[in-house]
N, C-alpha and C. Protein backbone atom coordinates (compact mmCIF):
# COMPACT_ATOMS: atom_id res chain seq x y z
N UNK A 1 -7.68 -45.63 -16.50
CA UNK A 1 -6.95 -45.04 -15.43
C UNK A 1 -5.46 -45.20 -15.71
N UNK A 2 -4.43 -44.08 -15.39
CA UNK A 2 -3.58 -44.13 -15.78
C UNK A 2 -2.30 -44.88 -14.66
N UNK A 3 -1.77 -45.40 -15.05
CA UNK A 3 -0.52 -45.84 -14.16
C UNK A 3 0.52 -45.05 -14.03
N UNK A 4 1.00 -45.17 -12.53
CA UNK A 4 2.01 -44.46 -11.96
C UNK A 4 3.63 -45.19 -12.37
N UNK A 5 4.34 -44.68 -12.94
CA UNK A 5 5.98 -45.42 -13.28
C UNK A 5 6.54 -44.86 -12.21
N UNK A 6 7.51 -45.63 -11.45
CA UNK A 6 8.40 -45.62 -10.34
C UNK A 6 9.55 -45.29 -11.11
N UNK A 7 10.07 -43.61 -10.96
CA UNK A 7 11.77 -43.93 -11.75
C UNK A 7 12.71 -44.34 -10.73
N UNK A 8 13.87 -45.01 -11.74
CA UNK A 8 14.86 -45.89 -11.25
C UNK A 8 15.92 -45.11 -11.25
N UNK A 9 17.18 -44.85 -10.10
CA UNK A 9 18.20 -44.05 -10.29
C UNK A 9 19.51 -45.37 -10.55
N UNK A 10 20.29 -45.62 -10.90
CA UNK A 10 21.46 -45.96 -10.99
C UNK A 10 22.55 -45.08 -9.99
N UNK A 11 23.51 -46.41 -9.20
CA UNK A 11 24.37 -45.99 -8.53
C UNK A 11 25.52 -46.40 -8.82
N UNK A 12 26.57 -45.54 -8.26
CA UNK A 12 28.18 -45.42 -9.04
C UNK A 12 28.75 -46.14 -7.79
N UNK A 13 29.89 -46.65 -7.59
CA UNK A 13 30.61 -46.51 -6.54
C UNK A 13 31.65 -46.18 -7.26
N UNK A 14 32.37 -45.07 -6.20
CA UNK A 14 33.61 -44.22 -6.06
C UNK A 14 34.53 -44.85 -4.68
N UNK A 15 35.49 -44.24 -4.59
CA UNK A 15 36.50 -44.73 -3.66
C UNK A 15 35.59 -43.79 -2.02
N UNK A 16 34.55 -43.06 -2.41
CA UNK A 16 34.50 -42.36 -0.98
C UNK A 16 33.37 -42.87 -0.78
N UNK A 17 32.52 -43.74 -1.39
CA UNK A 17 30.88 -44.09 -1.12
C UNK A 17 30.24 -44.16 -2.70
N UNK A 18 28.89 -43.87 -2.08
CA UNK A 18 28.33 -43.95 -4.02
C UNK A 18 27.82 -42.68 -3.53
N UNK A 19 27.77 -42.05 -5.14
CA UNK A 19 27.23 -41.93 -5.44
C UNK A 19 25.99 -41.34 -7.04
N UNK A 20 25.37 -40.87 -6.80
CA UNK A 20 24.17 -40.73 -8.10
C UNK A 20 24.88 -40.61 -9.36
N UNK A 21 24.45 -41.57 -10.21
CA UNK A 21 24.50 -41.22 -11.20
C UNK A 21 24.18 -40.40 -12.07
N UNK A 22 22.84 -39.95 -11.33
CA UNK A 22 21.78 -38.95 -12.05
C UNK A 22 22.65 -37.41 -11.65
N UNK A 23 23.02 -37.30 -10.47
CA UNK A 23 23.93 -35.91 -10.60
C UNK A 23 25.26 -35.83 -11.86
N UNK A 24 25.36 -36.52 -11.94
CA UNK A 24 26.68 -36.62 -12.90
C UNK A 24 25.93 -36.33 -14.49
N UNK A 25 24.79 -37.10 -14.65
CA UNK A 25 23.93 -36.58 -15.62
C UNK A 25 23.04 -35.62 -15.60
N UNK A 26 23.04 -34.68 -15.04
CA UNK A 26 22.38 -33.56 -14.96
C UNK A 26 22.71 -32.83 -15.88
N UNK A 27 22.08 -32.09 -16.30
CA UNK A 27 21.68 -31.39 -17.68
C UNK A 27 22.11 -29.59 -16.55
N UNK A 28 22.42 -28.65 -17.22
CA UNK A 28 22.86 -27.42 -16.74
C UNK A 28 21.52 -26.94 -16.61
N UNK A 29 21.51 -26.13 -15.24
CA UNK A 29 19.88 -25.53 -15.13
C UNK A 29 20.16 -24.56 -15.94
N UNK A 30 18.81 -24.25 -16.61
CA UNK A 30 18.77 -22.88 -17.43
C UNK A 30 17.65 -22.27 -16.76
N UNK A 31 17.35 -20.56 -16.68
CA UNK A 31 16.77 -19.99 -15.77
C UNK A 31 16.15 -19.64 -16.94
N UNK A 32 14.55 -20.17 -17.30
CA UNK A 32 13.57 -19.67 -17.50
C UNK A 32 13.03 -18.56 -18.20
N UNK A 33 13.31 -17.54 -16.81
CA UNK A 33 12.69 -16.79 -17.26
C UNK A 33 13.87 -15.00 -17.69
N UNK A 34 14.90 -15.58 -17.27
CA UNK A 34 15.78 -15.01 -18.11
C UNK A 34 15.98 -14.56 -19.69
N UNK A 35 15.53 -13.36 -20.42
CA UNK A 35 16.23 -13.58 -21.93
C UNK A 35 17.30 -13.49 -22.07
N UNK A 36 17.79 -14.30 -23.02
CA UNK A 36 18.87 -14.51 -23.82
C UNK A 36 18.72 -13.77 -25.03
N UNK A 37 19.97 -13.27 -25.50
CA UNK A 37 19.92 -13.03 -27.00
C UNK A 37 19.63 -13.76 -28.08
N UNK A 38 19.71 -15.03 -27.57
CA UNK A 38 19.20 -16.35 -28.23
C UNK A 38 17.79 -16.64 -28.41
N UNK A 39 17.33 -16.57 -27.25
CA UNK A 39 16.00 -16.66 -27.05
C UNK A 39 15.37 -15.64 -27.48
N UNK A 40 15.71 -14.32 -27.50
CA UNK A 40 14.97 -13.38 -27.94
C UNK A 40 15.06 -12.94 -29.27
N UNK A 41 16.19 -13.87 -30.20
CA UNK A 41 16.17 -13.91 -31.62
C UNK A 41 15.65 -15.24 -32.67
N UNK A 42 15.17 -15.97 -31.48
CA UNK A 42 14.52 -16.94 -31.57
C UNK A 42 13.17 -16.26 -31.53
N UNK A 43 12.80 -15.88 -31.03
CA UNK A 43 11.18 -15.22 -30.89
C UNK A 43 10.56 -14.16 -32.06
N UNK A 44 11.98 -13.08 -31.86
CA UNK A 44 11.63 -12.23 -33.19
C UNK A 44 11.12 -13.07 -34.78
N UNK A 45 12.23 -14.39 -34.72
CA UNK A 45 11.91 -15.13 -36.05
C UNK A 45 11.03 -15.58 -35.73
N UNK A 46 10.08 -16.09 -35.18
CA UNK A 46 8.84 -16.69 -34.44
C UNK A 46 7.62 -15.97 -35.55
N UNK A 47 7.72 -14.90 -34.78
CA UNK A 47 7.07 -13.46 -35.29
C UNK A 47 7.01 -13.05 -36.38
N UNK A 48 8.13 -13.03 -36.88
CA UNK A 48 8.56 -12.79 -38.35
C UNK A 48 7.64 -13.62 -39.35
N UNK A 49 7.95 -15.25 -39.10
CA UNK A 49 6.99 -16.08 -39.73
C UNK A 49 6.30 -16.14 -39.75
N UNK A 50 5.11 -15.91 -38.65
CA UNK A 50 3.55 -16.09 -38.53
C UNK A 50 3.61 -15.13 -38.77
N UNK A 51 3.81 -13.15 -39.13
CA UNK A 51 2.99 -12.70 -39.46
C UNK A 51 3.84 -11.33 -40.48
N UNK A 52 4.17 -11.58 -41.06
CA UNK A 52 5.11 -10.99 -41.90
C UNK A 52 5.09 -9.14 -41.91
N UNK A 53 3.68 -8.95 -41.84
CA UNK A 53 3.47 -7.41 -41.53
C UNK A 53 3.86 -6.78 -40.67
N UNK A 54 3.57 -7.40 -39.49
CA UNK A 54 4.82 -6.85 -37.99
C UNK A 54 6.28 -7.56 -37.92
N UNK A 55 6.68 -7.84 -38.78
CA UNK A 55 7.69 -8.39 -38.33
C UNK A 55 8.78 -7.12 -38.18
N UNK A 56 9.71 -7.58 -37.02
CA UNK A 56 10.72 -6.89 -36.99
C UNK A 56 10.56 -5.33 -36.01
N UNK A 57 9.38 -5.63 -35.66
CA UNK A 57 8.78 -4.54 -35.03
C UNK A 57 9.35 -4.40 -33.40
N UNK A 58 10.00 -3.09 -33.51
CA UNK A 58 10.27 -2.97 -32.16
C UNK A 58 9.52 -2.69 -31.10
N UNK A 59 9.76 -3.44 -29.47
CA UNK A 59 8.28 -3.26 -28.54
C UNK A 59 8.47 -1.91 -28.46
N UNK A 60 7.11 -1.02 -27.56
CA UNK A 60 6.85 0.66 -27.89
C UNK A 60 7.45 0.69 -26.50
N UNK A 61 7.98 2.01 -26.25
CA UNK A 61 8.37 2.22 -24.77
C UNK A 61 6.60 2.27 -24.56
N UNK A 62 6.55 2.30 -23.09
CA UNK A 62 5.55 2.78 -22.66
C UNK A 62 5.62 4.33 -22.42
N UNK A 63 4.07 4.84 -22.42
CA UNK A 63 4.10 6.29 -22.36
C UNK A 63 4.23 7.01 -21.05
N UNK A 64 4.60 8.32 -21.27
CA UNK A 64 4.94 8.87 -20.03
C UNK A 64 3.43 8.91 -19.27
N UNK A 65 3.07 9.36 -17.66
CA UNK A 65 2.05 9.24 -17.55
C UNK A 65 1.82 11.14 -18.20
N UNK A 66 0.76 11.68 -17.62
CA UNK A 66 0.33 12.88 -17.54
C UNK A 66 0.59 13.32 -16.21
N UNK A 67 0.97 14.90 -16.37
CA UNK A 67 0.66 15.39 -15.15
C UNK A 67 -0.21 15.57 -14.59
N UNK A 68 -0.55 15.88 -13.23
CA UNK A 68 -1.82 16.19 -13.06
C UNK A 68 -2.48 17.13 -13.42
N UNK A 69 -3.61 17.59 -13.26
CA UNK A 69 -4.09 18.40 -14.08
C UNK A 69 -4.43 19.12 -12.64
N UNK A 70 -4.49 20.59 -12.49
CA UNK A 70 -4.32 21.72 -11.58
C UNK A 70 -5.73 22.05 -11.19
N UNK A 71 -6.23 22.07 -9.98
CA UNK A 71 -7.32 22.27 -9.35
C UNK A 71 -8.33 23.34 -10.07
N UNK A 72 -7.76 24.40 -10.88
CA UNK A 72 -9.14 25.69 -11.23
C UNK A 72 -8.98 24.88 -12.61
N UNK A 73 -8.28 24.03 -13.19
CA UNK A 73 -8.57 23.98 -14.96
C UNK A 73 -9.18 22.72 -14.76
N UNK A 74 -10.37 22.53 -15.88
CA UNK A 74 -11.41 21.70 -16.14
C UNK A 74 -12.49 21.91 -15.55
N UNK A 75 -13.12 20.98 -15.49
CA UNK A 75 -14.65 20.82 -14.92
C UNK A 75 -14.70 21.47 -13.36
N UNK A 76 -15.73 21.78 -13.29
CA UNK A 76 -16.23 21.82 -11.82
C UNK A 76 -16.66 20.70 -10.95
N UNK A 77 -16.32 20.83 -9.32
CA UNK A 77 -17.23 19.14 -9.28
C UNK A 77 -18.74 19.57 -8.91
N UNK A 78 -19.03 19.11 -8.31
CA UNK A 78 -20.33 19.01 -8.21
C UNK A 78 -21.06 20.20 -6.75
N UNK A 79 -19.71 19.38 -6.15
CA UNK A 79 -20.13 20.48 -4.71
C UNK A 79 -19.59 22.06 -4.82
N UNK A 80 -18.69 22.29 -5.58
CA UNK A 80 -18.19 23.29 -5.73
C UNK A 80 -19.41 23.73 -6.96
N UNK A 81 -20.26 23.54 -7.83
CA UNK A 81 -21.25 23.92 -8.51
C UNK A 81 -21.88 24.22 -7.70
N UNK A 82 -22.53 23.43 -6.98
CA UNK A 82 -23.85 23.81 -5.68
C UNK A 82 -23.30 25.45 -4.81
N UNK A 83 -22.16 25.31 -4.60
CA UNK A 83 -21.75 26.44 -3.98
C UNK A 83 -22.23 27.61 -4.99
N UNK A 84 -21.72 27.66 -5.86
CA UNK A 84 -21.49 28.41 -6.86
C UNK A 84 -23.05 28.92 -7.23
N UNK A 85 -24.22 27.71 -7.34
CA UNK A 85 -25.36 28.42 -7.51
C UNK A 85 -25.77 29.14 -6.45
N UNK A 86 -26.10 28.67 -4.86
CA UNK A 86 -26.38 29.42 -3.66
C UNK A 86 -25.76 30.58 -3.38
N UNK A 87 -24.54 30.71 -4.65
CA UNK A 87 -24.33 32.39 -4.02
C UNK A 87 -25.32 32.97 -5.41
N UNK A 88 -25.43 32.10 -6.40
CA UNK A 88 -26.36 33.66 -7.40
C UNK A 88 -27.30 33.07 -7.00
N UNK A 89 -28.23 31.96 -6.16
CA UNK A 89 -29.73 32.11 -5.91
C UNK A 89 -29.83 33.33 -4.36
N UNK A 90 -28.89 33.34 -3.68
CA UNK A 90 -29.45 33.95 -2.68
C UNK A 90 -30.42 33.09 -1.41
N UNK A 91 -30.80 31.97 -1.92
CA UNK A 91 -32.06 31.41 -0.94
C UNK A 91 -31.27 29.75 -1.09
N UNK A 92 -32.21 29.65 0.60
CA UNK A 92 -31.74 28.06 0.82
C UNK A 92 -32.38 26.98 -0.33
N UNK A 93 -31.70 25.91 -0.77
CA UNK A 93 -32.34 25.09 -1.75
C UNK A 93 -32.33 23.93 -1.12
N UNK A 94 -32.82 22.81 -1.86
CA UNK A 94 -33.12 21.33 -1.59
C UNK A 94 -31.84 20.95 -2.71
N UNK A 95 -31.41 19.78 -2.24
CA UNK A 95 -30.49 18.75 -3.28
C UNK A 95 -30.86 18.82 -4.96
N UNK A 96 -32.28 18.10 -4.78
CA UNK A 96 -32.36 18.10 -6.45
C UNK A 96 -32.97 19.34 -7.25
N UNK A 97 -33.33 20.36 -6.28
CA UNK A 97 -32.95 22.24 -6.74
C UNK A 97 -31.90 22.40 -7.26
N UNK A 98 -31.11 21.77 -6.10
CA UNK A 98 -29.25 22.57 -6.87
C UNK A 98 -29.41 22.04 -8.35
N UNK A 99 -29.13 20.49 -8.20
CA UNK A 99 -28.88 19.74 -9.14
C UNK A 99 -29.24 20.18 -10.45
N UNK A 100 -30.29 20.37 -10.49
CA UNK A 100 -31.48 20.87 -11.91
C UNK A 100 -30.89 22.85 -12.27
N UNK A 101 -30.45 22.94 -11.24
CA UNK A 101 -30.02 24.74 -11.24
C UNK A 101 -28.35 24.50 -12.20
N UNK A 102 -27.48 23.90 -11.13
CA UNK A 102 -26.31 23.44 -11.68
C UNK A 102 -26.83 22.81 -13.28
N UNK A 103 -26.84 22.51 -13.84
CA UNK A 103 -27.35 22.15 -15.18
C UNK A 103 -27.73 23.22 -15.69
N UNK A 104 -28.90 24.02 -15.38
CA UNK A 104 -29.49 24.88 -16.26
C UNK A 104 -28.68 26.00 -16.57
N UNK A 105 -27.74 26.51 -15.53
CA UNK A 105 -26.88 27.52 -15.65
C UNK A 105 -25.50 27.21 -16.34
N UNK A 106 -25.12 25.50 -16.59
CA UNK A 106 -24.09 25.27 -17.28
C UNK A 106 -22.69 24.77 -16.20
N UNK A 107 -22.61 24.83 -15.03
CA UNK A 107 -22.32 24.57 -13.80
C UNK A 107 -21.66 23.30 -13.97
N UNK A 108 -22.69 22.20 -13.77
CA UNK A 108 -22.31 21.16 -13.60
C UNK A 108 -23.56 20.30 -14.26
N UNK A 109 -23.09 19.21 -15.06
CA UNK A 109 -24.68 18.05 -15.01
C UNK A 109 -23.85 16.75 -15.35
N UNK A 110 -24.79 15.88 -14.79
CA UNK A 110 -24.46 14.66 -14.38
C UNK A 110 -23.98 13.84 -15.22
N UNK A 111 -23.13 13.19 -14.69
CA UNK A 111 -22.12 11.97 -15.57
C UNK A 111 -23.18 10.96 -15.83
N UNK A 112 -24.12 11.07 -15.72
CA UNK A 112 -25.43 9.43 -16.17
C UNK A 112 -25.88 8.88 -14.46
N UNK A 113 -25.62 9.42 -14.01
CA UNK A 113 -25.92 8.67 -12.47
C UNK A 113 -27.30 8.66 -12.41
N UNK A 114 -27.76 7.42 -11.60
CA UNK A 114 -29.64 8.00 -11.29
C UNK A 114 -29.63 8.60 -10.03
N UNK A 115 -28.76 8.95 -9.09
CA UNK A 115 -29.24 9.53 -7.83
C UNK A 115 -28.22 10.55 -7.83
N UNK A 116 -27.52 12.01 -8.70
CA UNK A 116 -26.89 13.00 -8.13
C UNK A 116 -27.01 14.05 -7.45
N UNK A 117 -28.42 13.97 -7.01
CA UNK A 117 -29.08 14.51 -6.07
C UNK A 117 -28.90 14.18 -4.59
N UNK A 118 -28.70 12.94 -4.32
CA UNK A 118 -28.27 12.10 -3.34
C UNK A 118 -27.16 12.03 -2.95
N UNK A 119 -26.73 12.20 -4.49
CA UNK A 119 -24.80 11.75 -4.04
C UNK A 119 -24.68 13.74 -3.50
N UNK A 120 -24.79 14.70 -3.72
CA UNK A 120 -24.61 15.74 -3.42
C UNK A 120 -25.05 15.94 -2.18
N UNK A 121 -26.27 15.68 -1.73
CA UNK A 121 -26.49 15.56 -0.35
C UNK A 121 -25.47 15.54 0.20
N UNK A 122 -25.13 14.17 0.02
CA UNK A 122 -24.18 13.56 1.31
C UNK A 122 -23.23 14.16 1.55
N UNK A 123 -22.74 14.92 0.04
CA UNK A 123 -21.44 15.45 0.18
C UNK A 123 -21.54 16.65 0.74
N UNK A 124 -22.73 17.13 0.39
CA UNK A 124 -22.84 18.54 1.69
C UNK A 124 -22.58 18.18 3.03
N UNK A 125 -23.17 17.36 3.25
CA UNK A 125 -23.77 16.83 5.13
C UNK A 125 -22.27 16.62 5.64
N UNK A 126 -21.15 15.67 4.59
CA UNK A 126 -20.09 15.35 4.65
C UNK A 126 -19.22 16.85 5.01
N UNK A 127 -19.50 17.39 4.43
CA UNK A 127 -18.40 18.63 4.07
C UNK A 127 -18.63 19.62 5.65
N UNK A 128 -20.10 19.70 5.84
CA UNK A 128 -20.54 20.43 7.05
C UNK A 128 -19.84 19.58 8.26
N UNK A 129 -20.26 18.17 8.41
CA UNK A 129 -19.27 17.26 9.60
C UNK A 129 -18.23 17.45 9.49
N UNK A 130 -17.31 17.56 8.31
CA UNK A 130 -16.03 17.49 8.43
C UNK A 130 -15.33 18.54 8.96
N UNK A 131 -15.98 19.96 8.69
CA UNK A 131 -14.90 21.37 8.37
C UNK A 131 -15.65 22.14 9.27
N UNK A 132 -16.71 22.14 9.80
CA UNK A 132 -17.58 22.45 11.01
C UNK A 132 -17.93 23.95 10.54
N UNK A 133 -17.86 24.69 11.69
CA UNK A 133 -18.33 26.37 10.90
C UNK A 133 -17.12 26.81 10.03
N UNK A 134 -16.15 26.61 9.66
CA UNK A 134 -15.68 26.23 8.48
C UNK A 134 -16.25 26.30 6.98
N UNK A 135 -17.34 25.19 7.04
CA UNK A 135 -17.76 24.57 5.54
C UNK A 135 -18.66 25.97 5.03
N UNK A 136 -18.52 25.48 3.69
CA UNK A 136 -19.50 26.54 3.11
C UNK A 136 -20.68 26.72 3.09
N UNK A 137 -21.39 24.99 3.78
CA UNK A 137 -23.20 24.98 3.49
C UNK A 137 -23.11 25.15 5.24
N UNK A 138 -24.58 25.89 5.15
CA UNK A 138 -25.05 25.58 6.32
C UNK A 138 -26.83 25.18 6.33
N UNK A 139 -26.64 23.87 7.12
CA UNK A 139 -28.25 23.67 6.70
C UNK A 139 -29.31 24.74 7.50
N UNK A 140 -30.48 25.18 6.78
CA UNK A 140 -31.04 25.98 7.16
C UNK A 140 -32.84 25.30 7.81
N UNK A 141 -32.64 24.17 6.95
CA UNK A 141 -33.87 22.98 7.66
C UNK A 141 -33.92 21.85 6.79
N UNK A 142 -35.25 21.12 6.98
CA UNK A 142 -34.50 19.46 6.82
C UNK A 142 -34.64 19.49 5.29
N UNK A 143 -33.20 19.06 4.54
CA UNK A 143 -33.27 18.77 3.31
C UNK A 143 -32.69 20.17 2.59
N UNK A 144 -32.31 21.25 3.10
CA UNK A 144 -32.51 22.47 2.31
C UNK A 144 -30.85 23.50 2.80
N UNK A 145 -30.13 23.51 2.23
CA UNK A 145 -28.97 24.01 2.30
C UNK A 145 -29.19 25.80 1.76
N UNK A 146 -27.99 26.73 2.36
CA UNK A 146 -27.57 27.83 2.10
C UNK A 146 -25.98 27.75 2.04
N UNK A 147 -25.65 29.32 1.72
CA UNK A 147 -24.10 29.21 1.89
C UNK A 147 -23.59 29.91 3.44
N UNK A 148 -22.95 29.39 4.01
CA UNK A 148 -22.94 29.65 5.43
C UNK A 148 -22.66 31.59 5.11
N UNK A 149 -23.23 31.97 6.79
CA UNK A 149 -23.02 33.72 6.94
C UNK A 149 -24.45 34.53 5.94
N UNK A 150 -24.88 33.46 5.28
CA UNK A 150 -25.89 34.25 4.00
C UNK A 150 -27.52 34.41 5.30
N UNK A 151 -28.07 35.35 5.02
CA UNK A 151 -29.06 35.60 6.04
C UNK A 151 -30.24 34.72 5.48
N UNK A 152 -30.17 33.96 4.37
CA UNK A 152 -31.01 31.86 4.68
C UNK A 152 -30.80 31.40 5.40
N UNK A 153 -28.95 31.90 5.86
CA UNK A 153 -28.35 30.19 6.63
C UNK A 153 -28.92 30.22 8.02
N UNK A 154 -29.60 31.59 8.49
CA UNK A 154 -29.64 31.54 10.30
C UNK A 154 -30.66 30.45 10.05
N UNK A 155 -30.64 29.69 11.18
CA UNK A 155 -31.62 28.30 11.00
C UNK A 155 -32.58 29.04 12.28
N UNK A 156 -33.85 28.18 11.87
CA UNK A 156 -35.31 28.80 12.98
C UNK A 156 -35.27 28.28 14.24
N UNK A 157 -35.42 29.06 15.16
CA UNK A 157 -35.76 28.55 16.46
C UNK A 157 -35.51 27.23 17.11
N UNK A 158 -36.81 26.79 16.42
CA UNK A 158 -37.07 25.04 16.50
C UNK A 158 -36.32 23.87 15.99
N UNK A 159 -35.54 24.62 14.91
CA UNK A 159 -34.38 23.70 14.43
C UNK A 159 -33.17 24.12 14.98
N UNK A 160 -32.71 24.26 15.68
CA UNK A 160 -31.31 24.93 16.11
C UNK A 160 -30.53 23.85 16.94
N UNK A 161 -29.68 23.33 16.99
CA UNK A 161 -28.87 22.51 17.08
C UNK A 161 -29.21 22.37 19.08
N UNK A 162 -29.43 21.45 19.64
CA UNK A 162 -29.28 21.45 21.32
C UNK A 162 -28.06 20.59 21.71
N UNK A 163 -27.90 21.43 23.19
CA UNK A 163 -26.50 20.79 23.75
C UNK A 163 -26.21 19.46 23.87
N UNK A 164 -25.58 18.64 24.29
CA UNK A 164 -24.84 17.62 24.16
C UNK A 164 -26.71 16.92 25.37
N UNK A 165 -26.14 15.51 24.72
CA UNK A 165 -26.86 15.20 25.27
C UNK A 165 -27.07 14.76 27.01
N UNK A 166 -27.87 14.75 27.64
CA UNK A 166 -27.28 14.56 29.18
C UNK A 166 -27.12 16.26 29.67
N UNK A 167 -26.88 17.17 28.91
CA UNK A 167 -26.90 18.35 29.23
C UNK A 167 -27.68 19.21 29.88
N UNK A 168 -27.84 19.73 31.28
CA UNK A 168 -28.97 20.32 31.49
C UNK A 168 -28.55 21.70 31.57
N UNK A 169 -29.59 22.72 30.90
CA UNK A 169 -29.49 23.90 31.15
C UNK A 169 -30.91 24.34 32.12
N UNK A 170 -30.74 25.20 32.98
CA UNK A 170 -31.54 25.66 33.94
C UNK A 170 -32.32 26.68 33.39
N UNK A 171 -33.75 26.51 33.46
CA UNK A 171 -35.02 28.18 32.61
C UNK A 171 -34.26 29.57 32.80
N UNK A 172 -34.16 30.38 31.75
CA UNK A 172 -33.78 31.41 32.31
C UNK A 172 -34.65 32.44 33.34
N UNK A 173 -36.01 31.90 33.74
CA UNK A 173 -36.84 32.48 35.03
C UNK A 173 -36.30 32.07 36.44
N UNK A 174 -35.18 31.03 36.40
CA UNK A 174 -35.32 30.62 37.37
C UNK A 174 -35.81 29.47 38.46
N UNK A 175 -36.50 28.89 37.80
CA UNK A 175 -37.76 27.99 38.28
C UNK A 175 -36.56 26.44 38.24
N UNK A 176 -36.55 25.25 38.93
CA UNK A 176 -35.82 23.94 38.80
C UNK A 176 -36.18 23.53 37.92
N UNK A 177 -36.69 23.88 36.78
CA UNK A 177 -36.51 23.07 35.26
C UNK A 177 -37.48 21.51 35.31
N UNK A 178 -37.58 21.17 34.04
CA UNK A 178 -37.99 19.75 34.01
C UNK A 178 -37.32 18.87 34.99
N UNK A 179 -35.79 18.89 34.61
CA UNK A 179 -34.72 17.79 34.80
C UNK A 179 -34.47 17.57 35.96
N UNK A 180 -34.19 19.04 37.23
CA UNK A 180 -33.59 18.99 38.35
C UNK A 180 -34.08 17.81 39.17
N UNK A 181 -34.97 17.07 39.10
CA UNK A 181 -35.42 15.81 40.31
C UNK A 181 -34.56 14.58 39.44
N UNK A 182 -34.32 14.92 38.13
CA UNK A 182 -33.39 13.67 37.84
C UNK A 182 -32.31 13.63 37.84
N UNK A 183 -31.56 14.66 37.93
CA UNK A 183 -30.30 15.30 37.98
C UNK A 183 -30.07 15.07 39.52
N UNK A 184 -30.85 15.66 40.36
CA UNK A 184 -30.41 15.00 41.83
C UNK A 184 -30.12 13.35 42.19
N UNK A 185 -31.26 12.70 41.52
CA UNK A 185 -30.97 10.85 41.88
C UNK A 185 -29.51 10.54 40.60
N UNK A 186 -29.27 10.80 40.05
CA UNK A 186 -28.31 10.87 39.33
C UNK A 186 -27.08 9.78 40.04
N UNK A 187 -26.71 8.74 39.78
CA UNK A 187 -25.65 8.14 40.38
C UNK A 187 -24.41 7.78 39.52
């Protein structure tokens, strides 16, 4: 176990009090992390010696970045492929339809993923929540996309979106409906 040394300061007296000796011996701070021309011709020879092949070698600027690259040049993404097949299939598809279509036609195919069938989903479902009658898909039943306005996209009867919930609409015969006795106790 190692022992702790107590350092010792030495004191001066002056005509106004004491004090430190150790300020009077203070060494000039040097800042680190500052280069010097000194220091940095100290280093080059550093360099020089251990490795004689780079020596003398100036550091590289760094490179500029790239610009960006403009929305129609390069690849397609993925959802914009899916679009792209539902207008030459004409008919509503399933996810891993597109997927396998996008590929076969040259479109789009997958970076190595195991689920881009999945990941496209979402991004439909995403794109439809986000941009509303807007978006380009419209689902036509469960799992199976068109391109909105295309006569796939009218969705059937039974699937058709209902009002908000809590909503009552009244039969169009006339008659008080399921709801009206709950709609009256209603508080």
């Amino acid at each position: 176990m190692a022992t702790k040394t107590k350092k010792t300061t030495t004191k001066e007296t002056t005509t106004k009090g004491t004090k430190s000796a150790t300020l009077a011996a203070k060494k000039p701070r040097i800042n680190r992390w500052k280069i010097t021309p000194e220091i940095e011709a100290a280093a080059t020879a550093a360099v020089d010696a251990a490795d004689p092949a780079t020596a003398s070698v100036t550091p590289t600027k760094p490179k500029p970045k790239k610009a960006p690259a403009e929305k129609g040049a390069g690849k397609m993404s993925a959802i914009d492929a899916a679009a792209a097949v539902l207008k030459v299939a004409g008919t509503a598809m399933n996810a891993k339809e597109l997927i396998e279509a996008m590929s076969a036609q040259g479109f789009w195919s997958s970076p190595g993923g195991k689920t881009p069938h999945a990941t496209l989903y979402s991004a439909i479902l995403r794109e439809i929540n986000l941009k509303g009658p807007e978006a380009r898909f419209q689902k036509t039943e469960r799992g199976k996309f068109a391109l909105a306005g295309t006569a796939a996209a009218t969705l059937p009867k039974a699937s058709q979106p209902k009002g908000k919930k809590g909503s009552v609409t009244p039969p169009a015969d006339g008659s008080p409906g399921p709801n009206s006795v709950a709609e009256l106790f209603r508080i």
